[in-house]
N, C-alpha and C. Protein backbone atom coordinates (compact mmCIF):
# COMPACT_ATOMS: atom_id res chain seq x y z
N UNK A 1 12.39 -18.95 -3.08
CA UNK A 1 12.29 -18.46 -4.45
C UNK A 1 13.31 -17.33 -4.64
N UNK A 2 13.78 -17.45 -5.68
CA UNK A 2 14.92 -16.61 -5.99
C UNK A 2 14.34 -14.58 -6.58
N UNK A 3 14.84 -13.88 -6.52
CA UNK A 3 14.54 -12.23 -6.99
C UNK A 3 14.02 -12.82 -8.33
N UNK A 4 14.98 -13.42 -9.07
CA UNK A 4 14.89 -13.63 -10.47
C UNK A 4 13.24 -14.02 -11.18
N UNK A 5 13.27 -14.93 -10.09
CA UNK A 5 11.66 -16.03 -9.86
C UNK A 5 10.60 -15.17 -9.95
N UNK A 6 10.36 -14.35 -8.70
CA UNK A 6 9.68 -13.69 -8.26
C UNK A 6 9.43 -12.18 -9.48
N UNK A 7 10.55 -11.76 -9.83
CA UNK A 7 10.29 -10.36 -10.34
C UNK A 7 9.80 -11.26 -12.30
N UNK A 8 10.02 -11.99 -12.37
CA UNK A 8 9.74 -12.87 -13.69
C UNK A 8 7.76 -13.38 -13.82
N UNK A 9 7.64 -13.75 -12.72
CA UNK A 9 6.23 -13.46 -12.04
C UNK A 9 5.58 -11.91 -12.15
N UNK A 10 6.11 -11.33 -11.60
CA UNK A 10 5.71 -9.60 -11.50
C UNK A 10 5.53 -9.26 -12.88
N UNK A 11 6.81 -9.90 -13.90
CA UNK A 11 6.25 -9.33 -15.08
C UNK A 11 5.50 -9.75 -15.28
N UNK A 12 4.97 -11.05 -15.79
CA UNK A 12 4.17 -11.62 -16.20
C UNK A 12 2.78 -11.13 -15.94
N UNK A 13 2.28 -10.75 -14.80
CA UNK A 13 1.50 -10.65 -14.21
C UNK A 13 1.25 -8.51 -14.67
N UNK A 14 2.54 -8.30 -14.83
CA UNK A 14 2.20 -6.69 -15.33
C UNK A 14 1.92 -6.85 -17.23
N UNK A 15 2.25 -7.62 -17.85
CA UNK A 15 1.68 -7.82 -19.03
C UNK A 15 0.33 -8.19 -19.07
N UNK A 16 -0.36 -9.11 -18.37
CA UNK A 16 -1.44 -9.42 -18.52
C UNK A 16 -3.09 -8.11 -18.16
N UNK A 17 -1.91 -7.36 -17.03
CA UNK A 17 -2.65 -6.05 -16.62
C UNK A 17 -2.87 -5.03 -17.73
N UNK A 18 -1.50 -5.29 -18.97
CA UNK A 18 -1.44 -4.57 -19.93
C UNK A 18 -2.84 -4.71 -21.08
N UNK A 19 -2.77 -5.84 -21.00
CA UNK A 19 -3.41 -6.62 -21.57
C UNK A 19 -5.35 -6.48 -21.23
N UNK A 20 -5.19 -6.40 -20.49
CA UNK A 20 -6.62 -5.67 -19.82
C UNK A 20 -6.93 -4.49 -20.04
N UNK A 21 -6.19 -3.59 -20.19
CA UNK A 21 -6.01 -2.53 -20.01
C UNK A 21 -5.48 -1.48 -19.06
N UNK A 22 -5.32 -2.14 -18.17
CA UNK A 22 -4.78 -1.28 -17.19
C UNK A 22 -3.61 -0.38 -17.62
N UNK A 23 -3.55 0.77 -17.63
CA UNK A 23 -2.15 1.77 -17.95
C UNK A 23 -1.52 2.07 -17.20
N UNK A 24 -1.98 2.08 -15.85
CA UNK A 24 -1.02 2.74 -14.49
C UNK A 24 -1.36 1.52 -13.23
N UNK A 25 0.33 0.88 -12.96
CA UNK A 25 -0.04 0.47 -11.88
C UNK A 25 1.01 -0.02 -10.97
N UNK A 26 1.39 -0.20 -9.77
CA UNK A 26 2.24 -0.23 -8.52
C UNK A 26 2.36 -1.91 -7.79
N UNK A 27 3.38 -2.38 -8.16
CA UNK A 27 2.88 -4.28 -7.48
C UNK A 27 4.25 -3.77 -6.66
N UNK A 28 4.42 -4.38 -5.56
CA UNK A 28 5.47 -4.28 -4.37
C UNK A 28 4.93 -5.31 -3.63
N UNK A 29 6.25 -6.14 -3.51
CA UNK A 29 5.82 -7.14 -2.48
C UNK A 29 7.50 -7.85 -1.57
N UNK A 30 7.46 -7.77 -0.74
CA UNK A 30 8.29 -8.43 0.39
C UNK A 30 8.05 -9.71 0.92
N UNK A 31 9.47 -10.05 1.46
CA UNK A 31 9.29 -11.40 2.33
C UNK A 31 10.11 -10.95 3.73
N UNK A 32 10.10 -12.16 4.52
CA UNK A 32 10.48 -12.09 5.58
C UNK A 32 12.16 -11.88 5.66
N UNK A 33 12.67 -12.89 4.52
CA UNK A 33 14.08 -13.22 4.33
C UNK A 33 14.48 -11.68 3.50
N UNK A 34 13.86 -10.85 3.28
CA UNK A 34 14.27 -9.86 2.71
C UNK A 34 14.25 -9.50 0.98
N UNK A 35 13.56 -10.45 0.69
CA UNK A 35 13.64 -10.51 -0.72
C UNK A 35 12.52 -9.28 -1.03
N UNK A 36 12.48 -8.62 -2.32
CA UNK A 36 11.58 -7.30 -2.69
C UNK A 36 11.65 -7.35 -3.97
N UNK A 37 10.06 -7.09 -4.39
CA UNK A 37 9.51 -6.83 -5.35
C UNK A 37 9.34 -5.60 -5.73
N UNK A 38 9.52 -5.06 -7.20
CA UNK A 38 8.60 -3.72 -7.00
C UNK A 38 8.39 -3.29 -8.86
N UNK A 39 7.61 -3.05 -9.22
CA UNK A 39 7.37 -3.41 -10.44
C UNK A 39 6.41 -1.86 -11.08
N UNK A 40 6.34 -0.86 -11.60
CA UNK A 40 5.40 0.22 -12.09
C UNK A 40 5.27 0.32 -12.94
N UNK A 41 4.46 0.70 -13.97
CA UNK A 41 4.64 1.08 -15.18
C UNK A 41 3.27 2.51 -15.54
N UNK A 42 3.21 3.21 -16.40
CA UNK A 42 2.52 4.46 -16.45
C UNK A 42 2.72 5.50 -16.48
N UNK A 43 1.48 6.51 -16.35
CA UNK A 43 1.88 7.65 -16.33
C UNK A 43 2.40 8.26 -14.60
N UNK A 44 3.70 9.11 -15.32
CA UNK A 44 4.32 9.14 -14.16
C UNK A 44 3.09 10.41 -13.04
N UNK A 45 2.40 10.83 -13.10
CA UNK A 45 1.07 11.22 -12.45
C UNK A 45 0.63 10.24 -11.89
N UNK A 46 0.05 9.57 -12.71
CA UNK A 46 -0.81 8.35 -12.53
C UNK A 46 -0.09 7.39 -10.88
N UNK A 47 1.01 6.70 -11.09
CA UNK A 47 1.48 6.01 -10.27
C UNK A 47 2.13 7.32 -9.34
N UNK A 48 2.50 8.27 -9.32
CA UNK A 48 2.31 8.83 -7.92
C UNK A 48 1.40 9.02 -7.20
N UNK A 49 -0.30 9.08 -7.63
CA UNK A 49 -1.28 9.49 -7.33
C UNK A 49 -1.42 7.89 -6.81
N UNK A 50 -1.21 6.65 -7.31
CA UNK A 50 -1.65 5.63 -6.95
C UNK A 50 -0.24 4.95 -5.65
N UNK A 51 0.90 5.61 -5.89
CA UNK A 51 1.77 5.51 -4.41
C UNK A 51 1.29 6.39 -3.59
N UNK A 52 0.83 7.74 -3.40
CA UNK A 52 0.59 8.28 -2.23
C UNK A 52 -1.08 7.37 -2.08
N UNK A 53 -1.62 7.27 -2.75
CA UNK A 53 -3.12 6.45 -2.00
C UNK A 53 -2.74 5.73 -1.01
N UNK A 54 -2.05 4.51 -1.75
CA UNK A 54 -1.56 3.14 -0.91
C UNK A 54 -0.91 3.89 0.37
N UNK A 55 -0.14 4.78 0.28
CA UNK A 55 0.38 5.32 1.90
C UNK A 55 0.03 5.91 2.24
N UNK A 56 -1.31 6.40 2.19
CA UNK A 56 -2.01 6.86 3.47
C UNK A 56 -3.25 6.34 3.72
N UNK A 57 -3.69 4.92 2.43
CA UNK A 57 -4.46 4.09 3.26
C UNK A 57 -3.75 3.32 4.26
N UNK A 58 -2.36 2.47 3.92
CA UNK A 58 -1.81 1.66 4.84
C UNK A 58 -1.54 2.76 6.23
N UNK A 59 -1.11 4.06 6.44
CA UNK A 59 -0.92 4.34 7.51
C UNK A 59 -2.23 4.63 8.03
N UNK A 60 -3.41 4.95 6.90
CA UNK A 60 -4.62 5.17 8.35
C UNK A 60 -5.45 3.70 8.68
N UNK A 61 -4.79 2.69 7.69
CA UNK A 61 -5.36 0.88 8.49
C UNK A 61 -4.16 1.07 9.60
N UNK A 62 -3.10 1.36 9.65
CA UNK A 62 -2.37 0.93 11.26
C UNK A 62 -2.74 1.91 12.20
N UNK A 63 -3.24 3.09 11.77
CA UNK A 63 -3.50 3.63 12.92
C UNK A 63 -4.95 3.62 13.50
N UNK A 64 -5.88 3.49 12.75
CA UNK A 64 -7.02 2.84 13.04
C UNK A 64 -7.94 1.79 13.94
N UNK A 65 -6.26 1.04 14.54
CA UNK A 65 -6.47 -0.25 14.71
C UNK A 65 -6.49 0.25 16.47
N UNK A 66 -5.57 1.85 16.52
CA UNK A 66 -5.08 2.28 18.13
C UNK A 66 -6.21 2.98 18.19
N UNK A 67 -6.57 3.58 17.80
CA UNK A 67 -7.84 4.62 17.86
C UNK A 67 -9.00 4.24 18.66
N UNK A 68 -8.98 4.80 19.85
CA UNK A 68 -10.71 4.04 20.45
C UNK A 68 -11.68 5.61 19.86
N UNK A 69 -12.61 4.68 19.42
CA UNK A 69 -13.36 5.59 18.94
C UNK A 69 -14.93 5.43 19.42
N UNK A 70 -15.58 6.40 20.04
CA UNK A 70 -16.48 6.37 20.60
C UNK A 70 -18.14 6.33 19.81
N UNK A 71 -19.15 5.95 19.94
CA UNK A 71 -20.55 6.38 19.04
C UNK A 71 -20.42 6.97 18.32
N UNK A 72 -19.99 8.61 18.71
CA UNK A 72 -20.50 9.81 17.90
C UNK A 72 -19.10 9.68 17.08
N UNK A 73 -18.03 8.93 16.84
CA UNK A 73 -17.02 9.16 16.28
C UNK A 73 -16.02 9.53 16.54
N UNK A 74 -15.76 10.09 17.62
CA UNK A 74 -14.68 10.85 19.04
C UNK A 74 -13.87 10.06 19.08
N UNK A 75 -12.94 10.48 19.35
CA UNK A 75 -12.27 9.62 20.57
C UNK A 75 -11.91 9.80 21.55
N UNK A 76 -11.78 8.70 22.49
CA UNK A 76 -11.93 8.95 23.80
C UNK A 76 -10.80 9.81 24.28
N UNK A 77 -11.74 10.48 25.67
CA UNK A 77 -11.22 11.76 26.26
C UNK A 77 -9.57 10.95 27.45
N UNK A 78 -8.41 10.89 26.97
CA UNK A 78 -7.52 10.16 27.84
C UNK A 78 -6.88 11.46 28.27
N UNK A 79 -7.10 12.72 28.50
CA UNK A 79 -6.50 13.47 29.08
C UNK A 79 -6.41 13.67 30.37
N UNK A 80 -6.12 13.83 31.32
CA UNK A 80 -5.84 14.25 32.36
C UNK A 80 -6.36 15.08 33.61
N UNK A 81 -7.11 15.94 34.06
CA UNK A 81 -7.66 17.23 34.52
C UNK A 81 -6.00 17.91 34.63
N UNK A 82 -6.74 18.93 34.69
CA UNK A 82 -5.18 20.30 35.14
C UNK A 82 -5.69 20.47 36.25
N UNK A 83 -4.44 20.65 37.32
CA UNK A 83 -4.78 21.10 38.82
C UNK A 83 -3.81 21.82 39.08
C-alpha cells in the first residue's frame, strides 16, 4: 500500500472521529518496509497530554515485561553481597 493509500485512510478515519465528537486525537502507525503514518488534530494541550500518555504507557508495557516482580510488589533482590 502506497503513503498516499494509507494516510487517505487516516483521514477518513480522523473525520469520522470528528464526527463523533472526538476533538483531540493522535493515530501513528508504521510498517516494516518503513512506510509511516501520523495524523493529529486538536487542542495543542490536548494532544501533548495524549502523546506523553502513549509514551510512558508504551515504555512502562516494555519494561514491565523485564521486571520480576515479587508478591508484595518488589522486585527481586539481584544484588550481590559486599565483601
Amino acid at each position: 500500500m502506497s503513503d498516499e493509500i494509507i494516510m487517505a485512510k487516516v483521514n477518513a478515519f480522523a473525520q469520522e472521529l470528528r464526527e463523533l465528537g472526538v476533538e483531540d486525537f493522535i493515530f501513528a502507525a508504521g510498517s516494516d518496509n518503513g512506510m509511516l503514518a501520523i495524523q493529529y488534530d486538536g487542542d495543542p494541550r490536548g494532544i501533548c497530554f495524549l502523546a506523553m500518555t502513549t509514551l510512558i504507557n508504551a515504555m512502562m508495557e516494555g519494561v514491565s515485561d523485564t521486571l520480576e516482580v515479587r508478591s508484595r510488589g518488589r522486585r527481586k533482590d539481584n544484588s550481590e553481597g559486599m565483601e
